[in-house]
Each structure stands twice: as C-alpha cells, then as structure tokens.
PDB file of N, CA and C in Angstrom:
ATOM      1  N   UNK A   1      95.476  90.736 134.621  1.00  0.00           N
ATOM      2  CA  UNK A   1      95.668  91.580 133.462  1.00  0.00           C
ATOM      3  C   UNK A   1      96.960  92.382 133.608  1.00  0.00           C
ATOM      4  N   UNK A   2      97.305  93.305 134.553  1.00  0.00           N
ATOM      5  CA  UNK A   2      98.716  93.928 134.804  1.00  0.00           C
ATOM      6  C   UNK A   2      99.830  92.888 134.873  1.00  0.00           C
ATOM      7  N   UNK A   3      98.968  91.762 135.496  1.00  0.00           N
ATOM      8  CA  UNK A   3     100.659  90.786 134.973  1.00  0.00           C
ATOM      9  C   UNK A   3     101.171  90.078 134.120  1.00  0.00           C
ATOM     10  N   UNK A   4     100.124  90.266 132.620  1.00  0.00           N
ATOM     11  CA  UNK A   4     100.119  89.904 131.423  1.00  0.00           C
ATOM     12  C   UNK A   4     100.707  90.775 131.149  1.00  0.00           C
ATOM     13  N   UNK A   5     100.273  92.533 131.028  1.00  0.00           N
ATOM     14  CA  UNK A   5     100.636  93.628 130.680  1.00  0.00           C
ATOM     15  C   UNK A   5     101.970  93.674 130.578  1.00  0.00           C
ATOM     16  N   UNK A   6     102.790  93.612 132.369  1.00  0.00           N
ATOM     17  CA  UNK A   6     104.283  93.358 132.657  1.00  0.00           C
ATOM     18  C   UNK A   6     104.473  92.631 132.284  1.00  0.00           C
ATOM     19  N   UNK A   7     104.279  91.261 132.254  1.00  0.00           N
ATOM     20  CA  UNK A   7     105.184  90.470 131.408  1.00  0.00           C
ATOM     21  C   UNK A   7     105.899  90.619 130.397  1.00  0.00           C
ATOM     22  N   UNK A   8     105.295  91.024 129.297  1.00  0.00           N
ATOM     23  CA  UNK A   8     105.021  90.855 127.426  1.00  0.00           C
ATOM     24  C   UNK A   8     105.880  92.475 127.779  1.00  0.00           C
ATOM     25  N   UNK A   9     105.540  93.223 128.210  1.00  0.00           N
ATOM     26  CA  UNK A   9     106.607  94.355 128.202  1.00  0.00           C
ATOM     27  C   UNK A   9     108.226  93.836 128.936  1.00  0.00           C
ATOM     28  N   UNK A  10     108.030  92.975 129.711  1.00  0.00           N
ATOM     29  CA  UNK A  10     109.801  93.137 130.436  1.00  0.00           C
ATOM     30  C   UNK A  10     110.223  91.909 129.164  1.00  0.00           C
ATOM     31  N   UNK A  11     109.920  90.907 128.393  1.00  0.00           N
ATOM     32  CA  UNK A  11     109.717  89.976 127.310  1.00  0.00           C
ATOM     33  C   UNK A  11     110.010  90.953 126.112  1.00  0.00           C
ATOM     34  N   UNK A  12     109.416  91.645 125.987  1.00  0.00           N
ATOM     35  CA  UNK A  12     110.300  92.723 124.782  1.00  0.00           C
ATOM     36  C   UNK A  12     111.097  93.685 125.384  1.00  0.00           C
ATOM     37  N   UNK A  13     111.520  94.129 125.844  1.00  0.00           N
ATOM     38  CA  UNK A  13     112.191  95.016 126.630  1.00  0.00           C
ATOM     39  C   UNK A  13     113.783  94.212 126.705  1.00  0.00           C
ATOM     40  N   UNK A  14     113.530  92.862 126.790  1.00  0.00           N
ATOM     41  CA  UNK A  14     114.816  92.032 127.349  1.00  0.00           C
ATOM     42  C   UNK A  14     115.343  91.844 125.908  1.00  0.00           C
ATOM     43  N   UNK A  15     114.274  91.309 124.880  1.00  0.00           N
ATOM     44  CA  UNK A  15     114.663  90.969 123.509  1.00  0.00           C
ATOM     45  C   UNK A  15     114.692  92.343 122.824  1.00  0.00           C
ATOM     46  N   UNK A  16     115.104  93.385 122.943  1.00  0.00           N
ATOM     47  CA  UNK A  16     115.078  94.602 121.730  1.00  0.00           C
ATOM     48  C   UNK A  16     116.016  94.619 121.360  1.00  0.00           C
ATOM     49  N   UNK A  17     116.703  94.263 121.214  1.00  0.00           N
ATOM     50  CA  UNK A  17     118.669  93.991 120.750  1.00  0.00           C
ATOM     51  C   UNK A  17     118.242  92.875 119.383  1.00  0.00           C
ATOM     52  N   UNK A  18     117.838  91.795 119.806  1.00  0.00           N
ATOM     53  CA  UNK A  18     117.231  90.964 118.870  1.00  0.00           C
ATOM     54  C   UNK A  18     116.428  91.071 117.919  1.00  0.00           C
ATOM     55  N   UNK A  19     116.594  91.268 116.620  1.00  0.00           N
ATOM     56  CA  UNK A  19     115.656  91.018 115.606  1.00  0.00           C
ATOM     57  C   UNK A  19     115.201  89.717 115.369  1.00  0.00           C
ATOM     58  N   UNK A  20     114.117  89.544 115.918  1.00  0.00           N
ATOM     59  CA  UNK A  20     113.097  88.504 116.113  1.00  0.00           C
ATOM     60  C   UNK A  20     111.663  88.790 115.754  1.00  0.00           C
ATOM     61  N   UNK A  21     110.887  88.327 114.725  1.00  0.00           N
ATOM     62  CA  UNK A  21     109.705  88.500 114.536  1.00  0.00           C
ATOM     63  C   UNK A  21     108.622  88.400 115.745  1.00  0.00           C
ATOM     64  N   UNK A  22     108.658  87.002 116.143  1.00  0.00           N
ATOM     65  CA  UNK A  22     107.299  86.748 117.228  1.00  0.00           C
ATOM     66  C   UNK A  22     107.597  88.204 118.706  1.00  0.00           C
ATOM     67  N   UNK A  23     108.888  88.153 118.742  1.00  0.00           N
ATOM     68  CA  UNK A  23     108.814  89.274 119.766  1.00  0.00           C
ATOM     69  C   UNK A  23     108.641  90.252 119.735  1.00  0.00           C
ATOM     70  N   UNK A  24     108.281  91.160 118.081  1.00  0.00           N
ATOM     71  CA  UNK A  24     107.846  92.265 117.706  1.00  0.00           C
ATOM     72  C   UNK A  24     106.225  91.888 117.760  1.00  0.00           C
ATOM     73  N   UNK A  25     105.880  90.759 117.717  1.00  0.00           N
ATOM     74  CA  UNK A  25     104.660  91.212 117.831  1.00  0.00           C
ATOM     75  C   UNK A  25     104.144  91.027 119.473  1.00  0.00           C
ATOM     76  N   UNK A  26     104.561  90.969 120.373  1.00  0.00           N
ATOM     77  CA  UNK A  26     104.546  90.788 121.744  1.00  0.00           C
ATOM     78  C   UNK A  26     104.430  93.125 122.249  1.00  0.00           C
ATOM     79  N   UNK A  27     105.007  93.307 121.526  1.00  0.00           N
ATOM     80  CA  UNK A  27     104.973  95.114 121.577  1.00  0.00           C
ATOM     81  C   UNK A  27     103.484  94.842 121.360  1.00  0.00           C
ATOM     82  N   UNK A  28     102.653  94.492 120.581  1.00  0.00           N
ATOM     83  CA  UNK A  28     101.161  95.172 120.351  1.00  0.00           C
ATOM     84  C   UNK A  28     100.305  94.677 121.552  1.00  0.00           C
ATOM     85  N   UNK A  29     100.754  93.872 122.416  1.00  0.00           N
ATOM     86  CA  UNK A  29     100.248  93.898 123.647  1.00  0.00           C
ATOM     87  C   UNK A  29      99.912  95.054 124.517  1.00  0.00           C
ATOM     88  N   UNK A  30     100.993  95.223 124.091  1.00  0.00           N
ATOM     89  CA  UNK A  30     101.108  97.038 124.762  1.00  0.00           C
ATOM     90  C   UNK A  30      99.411  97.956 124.950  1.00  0.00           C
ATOM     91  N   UNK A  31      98.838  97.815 123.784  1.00  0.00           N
ATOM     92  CA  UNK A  31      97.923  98.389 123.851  1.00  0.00           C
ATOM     93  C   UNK A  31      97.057  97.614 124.633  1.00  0.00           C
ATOM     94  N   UNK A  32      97.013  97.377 125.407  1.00  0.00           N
ATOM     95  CA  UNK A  32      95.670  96.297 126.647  1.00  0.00           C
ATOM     96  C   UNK A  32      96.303  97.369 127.994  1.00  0.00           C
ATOM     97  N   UNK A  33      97.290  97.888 128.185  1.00  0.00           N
ATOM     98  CA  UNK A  33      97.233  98.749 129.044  1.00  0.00           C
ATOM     99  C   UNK A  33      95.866 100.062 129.459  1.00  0.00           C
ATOM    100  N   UNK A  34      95.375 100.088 128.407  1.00  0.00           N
ATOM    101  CA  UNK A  34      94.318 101.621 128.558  1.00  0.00           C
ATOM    102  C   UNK A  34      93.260 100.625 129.605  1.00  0.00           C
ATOM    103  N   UNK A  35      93.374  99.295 129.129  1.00  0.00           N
ATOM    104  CA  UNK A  35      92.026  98.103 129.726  1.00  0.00           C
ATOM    105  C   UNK A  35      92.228  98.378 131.084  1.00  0.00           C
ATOM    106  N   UNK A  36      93.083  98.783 131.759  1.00  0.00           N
ATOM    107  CA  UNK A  36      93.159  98.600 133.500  1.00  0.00           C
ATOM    108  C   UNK A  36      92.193  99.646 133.520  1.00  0.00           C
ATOM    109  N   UNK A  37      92.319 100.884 132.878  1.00  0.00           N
ATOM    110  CA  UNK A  37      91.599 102.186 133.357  1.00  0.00           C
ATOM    111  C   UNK A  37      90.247 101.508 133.527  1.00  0.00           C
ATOM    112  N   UNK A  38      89.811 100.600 132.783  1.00  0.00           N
ATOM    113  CA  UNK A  38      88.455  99.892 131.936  1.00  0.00           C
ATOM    114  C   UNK A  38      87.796  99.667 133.939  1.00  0.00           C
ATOM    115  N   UNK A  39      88.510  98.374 134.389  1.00  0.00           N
ATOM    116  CA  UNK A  39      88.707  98.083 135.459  1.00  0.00           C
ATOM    117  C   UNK A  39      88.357  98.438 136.546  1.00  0.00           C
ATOM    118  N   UNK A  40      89.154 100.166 137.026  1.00  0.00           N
ATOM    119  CA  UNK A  40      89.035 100.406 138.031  1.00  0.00           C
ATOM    120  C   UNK A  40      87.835 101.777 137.914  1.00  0.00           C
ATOM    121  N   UNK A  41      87.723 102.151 136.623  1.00  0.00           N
ATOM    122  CA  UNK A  41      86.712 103.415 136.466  1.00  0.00           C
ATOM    123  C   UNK A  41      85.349 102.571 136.332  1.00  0.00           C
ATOM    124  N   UNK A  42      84.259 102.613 137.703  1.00  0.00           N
ATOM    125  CA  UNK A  42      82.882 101.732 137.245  1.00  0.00           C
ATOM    126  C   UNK A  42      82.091 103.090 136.818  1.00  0.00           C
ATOM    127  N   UNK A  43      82.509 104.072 136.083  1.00  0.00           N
ATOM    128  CA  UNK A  43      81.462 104.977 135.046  1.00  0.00           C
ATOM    129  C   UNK A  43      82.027 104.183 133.628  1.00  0.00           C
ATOM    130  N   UNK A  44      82.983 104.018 133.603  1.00  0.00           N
ATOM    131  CA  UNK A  44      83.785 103.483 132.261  1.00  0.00           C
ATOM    132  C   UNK A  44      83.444 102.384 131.575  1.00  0.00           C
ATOM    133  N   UNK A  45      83.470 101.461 133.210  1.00  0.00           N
ATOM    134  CA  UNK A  45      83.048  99.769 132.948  1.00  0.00           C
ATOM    135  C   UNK A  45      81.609  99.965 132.675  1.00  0.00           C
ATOM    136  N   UNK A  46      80.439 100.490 132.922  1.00  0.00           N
ATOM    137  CA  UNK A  46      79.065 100.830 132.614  1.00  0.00           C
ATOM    138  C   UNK A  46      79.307 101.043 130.990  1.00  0.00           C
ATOM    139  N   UNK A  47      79.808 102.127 130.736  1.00  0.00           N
ATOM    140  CA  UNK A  47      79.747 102.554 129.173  1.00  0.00           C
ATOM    141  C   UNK A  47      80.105 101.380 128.531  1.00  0.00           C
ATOM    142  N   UNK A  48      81.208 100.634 128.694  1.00  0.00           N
ATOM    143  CA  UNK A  48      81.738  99.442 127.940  1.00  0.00           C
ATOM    144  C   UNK A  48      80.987  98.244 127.838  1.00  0.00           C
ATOM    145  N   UNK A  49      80.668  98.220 128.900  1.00  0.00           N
ATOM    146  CA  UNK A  49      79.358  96.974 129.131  1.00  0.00           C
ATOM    147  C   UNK A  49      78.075  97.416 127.877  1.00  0.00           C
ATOM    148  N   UNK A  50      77.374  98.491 128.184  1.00  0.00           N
ATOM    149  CA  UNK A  50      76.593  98.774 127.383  1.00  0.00           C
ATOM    150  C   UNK A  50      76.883  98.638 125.676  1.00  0.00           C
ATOM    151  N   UNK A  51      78.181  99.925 125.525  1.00  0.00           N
ATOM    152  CA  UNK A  51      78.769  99.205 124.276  1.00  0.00           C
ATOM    153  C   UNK A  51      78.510  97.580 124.151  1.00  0.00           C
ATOM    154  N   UNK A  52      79.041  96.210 124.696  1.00  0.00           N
ATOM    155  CA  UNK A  52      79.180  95.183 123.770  1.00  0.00           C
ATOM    156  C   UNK A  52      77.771  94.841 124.100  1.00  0.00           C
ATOM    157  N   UNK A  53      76.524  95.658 124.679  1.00  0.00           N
ATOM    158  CA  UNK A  53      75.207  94.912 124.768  1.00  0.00           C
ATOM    159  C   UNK A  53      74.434  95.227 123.581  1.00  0.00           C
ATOM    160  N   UNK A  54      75.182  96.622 122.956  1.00  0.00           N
ATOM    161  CA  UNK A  54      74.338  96.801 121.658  1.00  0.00           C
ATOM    162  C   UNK A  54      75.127  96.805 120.706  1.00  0.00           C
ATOM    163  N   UNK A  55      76.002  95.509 120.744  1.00  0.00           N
ATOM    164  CA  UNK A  55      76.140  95.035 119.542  1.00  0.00           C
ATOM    165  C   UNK A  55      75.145  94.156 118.375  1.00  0.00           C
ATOM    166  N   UNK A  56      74.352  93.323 119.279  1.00  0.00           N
ATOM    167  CA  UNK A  56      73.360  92.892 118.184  1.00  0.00           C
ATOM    168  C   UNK A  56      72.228  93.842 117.877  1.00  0.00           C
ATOM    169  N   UNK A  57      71.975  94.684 118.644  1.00  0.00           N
ATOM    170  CA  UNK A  57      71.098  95.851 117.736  1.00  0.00           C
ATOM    171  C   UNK A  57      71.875  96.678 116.440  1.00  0.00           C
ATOM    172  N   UNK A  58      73.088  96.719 117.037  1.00  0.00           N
ATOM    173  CA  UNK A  58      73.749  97.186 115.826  1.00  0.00           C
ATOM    174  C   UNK A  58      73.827  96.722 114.546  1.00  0.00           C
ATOM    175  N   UNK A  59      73.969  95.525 114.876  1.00  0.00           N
ATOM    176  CA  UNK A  59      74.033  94.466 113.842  1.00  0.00           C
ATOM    177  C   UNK A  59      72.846  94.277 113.015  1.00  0.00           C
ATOM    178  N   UNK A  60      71.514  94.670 113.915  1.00  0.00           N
ATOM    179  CA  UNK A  60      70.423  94.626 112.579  1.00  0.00           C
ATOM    180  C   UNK A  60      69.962  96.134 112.243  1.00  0.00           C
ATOM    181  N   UNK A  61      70.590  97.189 112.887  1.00  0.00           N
ATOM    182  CA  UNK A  61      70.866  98.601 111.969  1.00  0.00           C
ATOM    183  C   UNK A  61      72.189  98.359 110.880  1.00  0.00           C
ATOM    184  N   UNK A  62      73.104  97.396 110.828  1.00  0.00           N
ATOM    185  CA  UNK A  62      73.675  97.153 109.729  1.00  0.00           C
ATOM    186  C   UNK A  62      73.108  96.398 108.291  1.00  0.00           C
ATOM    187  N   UNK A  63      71.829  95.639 108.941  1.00  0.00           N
ATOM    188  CA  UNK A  63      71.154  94.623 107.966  1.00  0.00           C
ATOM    189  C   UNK A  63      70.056  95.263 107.240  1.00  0.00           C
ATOM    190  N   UNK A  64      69.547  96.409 108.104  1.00  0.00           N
ATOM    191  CA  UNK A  64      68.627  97.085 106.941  1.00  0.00           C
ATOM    192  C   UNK A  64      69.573  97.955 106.171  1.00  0.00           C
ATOM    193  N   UNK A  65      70.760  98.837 106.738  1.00  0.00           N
ATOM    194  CA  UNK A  65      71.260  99.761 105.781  1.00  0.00           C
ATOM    195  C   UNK A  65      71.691  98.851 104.911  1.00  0.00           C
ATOM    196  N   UNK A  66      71.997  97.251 104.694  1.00  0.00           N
ATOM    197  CA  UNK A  66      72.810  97.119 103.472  1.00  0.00           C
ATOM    198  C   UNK A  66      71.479  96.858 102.894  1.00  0.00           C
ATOM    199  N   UNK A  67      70.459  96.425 102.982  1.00  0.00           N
ATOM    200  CA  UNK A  67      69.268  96.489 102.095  1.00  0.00           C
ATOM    201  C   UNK A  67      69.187  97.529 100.925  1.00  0.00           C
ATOM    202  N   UNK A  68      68.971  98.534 102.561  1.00  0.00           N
ATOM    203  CA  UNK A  68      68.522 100.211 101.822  1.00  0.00           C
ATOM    204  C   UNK A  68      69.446 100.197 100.409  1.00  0.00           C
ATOM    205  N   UNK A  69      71.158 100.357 100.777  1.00  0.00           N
ATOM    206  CA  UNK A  69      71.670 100.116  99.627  1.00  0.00           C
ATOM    207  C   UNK A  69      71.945  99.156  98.837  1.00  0.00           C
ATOM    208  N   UNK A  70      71.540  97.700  99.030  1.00  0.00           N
ATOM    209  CA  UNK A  70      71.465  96.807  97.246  1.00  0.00           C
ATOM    210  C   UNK A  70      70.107  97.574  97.025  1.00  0.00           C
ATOM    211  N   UNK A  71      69.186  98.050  97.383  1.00  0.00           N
ATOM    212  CA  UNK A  71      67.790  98.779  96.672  1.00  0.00           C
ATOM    213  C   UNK A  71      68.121  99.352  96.096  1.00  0.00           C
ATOM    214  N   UNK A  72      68.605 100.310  96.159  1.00  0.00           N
ATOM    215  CA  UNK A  72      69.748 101.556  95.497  1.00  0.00           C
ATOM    216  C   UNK A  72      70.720 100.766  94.619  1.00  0.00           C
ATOM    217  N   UNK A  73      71.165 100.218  94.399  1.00  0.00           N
ATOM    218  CA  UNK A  73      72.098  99.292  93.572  1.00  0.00           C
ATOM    219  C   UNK A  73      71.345  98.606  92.561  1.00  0.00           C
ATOM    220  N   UNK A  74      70.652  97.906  92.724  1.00  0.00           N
ATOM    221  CA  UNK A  74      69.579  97.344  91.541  1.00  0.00           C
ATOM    222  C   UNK A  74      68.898  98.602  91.577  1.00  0.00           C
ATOM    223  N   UNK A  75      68.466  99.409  91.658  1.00  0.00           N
ATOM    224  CA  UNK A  75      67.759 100.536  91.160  1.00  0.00           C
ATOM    225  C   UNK A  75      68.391 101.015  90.095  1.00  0.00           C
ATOM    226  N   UNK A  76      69.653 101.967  90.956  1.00  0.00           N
ATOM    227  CA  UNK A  76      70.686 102.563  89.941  1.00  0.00           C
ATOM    228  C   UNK A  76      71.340 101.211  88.182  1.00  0.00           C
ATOM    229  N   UNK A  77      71.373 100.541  88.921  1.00  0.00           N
ATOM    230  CA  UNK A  77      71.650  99.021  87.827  1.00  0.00           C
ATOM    231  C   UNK A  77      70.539  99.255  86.773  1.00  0.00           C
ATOM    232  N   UNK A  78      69.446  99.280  86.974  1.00  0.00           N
ATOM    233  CA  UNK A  78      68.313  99.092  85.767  1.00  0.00           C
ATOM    234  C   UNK A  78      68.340 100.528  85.720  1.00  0.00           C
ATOM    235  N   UNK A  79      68.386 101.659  86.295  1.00  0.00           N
ATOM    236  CA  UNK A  79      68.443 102.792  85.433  1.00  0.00           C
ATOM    237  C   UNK A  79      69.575 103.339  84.490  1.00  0.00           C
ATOM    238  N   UNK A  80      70.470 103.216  84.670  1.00  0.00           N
ATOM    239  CA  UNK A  80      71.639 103.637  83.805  1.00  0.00           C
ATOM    240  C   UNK A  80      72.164 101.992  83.366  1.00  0.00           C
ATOM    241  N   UNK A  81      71.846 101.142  82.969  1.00  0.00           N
ATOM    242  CA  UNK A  81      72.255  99.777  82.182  1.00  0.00           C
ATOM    243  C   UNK A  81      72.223 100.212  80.696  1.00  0.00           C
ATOM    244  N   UNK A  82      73.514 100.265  80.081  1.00  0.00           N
ATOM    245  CA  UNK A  82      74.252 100.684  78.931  1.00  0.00           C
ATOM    246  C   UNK A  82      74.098 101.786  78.566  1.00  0.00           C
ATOM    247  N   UNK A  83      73.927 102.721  79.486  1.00  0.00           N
ATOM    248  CA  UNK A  83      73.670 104.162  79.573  1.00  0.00           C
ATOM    249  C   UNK A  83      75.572 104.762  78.843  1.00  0.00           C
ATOM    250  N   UNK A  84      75.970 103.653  79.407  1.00  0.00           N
ATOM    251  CA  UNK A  84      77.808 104.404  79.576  1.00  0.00           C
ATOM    252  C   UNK A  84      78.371 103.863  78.317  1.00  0.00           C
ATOM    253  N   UNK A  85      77.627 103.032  77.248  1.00  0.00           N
ATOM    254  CA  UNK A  85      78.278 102.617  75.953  1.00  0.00           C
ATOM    255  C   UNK A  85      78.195 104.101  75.033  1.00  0.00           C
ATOM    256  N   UNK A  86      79.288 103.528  74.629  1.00  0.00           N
ATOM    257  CA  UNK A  86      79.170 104.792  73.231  1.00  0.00           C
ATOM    258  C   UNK A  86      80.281 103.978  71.906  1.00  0.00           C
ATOM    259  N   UNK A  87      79.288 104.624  70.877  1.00  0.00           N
ATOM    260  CA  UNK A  87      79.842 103.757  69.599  1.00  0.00           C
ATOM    261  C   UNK A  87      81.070 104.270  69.247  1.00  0.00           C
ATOM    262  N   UNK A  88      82.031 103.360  69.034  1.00  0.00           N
ATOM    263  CA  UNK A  88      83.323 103.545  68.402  1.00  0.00           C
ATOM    264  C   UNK A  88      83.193 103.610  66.977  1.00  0.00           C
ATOM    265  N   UNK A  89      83.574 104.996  66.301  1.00  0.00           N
ATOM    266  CA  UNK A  89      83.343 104.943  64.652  1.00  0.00           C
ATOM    267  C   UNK A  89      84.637 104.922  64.233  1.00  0.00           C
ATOM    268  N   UNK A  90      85.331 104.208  63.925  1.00  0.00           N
ATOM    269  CA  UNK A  90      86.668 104.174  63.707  1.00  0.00           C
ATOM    270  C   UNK A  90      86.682 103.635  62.309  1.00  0.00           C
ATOM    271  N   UNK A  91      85.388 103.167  61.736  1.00  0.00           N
ATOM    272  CA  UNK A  91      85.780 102.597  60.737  1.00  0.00           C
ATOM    273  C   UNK A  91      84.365 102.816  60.304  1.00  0.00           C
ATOM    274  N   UNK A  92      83.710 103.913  60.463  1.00  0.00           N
ATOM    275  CA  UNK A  92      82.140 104.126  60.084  1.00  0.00           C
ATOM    276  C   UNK A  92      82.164 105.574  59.214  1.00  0.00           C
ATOM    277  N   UNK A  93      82.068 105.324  57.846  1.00  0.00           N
ATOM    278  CA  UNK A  93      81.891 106.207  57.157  1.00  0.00           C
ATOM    279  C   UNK A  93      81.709 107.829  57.488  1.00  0.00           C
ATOM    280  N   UNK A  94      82.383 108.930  57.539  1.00  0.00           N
ATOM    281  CA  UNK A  94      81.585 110.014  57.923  1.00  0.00           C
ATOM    282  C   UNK A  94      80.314 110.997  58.201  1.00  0.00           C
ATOM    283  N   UNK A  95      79.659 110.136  56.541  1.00  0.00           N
ATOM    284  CA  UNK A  95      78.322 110.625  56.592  1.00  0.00           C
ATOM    285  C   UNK A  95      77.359 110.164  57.325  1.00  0.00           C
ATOM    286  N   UNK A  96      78.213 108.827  57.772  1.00  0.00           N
ATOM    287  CA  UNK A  96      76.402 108.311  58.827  1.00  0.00           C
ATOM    288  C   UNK A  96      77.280 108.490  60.128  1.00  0.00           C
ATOM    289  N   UNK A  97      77.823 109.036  60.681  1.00  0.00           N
ATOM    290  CA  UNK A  97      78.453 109.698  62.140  1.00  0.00           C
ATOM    291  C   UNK A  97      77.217 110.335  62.975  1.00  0.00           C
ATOM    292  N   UNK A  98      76.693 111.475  61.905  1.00  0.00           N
ATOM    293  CA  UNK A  98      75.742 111.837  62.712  1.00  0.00           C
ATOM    294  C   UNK A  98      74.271 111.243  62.750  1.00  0.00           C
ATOM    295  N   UNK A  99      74.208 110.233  62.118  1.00  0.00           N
ATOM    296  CA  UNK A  99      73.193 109.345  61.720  1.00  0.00           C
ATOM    297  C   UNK A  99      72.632 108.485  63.261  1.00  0.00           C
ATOM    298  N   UNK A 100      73.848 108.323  63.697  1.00  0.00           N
ATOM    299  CA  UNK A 100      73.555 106.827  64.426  1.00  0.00           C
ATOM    300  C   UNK A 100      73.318 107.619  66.197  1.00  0.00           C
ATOM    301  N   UNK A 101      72.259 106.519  66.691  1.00  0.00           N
ATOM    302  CA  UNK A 101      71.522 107.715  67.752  1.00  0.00           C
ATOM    303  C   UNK A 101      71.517 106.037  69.333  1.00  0.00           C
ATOM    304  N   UNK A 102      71.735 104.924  68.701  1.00  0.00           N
ATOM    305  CA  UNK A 102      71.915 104.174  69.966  1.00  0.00           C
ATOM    306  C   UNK A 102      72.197 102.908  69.190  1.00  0.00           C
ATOM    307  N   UNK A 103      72.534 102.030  69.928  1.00  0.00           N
ATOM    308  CA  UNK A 103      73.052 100.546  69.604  1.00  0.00           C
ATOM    309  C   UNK A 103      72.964  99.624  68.260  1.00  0.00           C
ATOM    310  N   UNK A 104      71.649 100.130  67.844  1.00  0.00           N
ATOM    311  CA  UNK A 104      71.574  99.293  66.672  1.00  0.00           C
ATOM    312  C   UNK A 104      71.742 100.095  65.575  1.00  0.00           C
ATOM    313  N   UNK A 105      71.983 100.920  65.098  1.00  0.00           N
ATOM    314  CA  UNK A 105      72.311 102.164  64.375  1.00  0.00           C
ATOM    315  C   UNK A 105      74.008 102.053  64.455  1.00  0.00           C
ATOM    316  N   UNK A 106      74.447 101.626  65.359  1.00  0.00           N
ATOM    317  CA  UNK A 106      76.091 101.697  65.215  1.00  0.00           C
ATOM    318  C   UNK A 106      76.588 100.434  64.461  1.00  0.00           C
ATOM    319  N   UNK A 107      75.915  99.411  65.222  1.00  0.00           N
ATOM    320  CA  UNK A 107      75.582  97.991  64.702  1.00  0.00           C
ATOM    321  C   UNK A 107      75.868  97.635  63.649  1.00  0.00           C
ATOM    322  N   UNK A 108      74.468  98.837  62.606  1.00  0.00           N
ATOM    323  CA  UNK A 108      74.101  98.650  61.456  1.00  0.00           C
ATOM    324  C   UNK A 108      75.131  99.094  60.186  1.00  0.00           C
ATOM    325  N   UNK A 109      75.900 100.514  60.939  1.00  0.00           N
ATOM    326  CA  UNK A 109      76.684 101.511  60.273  1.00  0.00           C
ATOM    327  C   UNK A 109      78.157 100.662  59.963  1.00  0.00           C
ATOM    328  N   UNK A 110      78.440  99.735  60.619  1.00  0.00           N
ATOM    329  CA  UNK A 110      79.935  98.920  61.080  1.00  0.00           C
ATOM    330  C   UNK A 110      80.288  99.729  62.157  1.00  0.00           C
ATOM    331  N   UNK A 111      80.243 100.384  63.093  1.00  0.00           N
ATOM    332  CA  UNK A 111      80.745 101.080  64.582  1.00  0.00           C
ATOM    333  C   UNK A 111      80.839  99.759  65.548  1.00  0.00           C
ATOM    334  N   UNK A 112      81.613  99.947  66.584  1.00  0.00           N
ATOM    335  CA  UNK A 112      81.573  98.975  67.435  1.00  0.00           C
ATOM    336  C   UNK A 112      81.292  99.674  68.750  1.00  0.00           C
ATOM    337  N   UNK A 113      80.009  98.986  69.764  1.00  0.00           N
ATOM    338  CA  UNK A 113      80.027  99.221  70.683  1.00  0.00           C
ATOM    339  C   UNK A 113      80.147  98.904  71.639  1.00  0.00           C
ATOM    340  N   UNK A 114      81.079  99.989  72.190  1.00  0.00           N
ATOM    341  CA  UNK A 114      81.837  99.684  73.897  1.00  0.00           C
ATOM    342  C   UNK A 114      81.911 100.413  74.558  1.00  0.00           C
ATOM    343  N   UNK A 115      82.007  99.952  75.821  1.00  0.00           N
ATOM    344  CA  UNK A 115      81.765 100.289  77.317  1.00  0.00           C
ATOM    345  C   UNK A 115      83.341 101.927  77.440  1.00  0.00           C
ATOM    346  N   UNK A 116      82.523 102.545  77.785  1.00  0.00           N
ATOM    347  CA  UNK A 116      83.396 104.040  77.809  1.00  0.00           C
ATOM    348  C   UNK A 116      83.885 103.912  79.166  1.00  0.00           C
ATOM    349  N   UNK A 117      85.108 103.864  79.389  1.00  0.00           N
ATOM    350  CA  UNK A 117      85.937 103.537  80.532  1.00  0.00           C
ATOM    351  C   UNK A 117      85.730 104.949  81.746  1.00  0.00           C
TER     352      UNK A 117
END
C-alpha cells in the first residue's frame, strides 16, 4: 500500500508541468494515504472491520425505511389527489365565479381545470 501511495505521488509530482488528464486523476490517489493509519492502529482496524460487517444489516434498516416512506407516499398520494387543481375562469362569466365549488361545476360553467403550479 505505501508503495502504491509513493508511486502515484512521485508519477504526479514528475508530470505537474504537464497538462494531462489521466495524470490529474492519479492526485485522487492521494487520499488512500489516511488507509496506512487503518493498518497500523488495531483499535482502528477493529472499528473498520466492524463498520463493513454491518453493512448488510444496514442494508435491511434501509429496506424498511424506504417502505415506511412509499407508505407515506401512497398515503399522502390518495389524500391530497387533485387537492392542488383550481379552476381557471378566464372565460367564465362573473356571476357563476362564486358559484363553482369543485371540478364539475367549473366543467359545467366553461372554466378550465388545472394543476396550480
């Protein structure tokens, strides 16, 4: 690992004069340096280990929360479904303005109804 590390650093280091794509991305190597600490600290290497062991528990605390929320999503969906229309009277007589009270009433009046942005 340190002689990957050195490498890819003396490899950009030699090319920085050069504008060269692939060797700009040889710099993001850079970050695998913190990994030695990983290495030689065994309180560190414990924590990290553990980290990637509860990744698949994680993974099914990710599978009920997306449940929880499509529940909440089709919930909210059938409760407010055309809740957000409102009739356009642009061409609906004045006197039946205050007449018209939901969809088919606008319908009926000539109003057009659409989705309120």
């Amino acid at each position: 690992m340190d002689f990957i590390i050195v490498f890819f650093s003396m490899v950009s280091i030699a090319f920085a004069d050069i504008d060269l794509g692939p060797i700009k991305i040889l710099r993001m190597l850079r970050v695998l340096r913190p990994l030695r600490m990983i290495s030689r600290n065994p309180g560190m290497k414990i924590a990290i280990q553990s980290l990637i062991n509860a990744i698949p528990d994680i993974g099914n605390v990710m599978v009920v929360s997306f449940l929880f929320i499509l529940l909440f999503a089709i919930l909210a969906t059938n409760f407010y479904k055309g809740r957000f229309y409102k009739c356009q009277t642009t061409y609906v007589p004045d006197e039946f303005v205050d007449k018209i009270k939901d969809r088919f009433d606008c319908l009926d009046f000539g109003g057009d109804w659409v989705n309120d942005d």
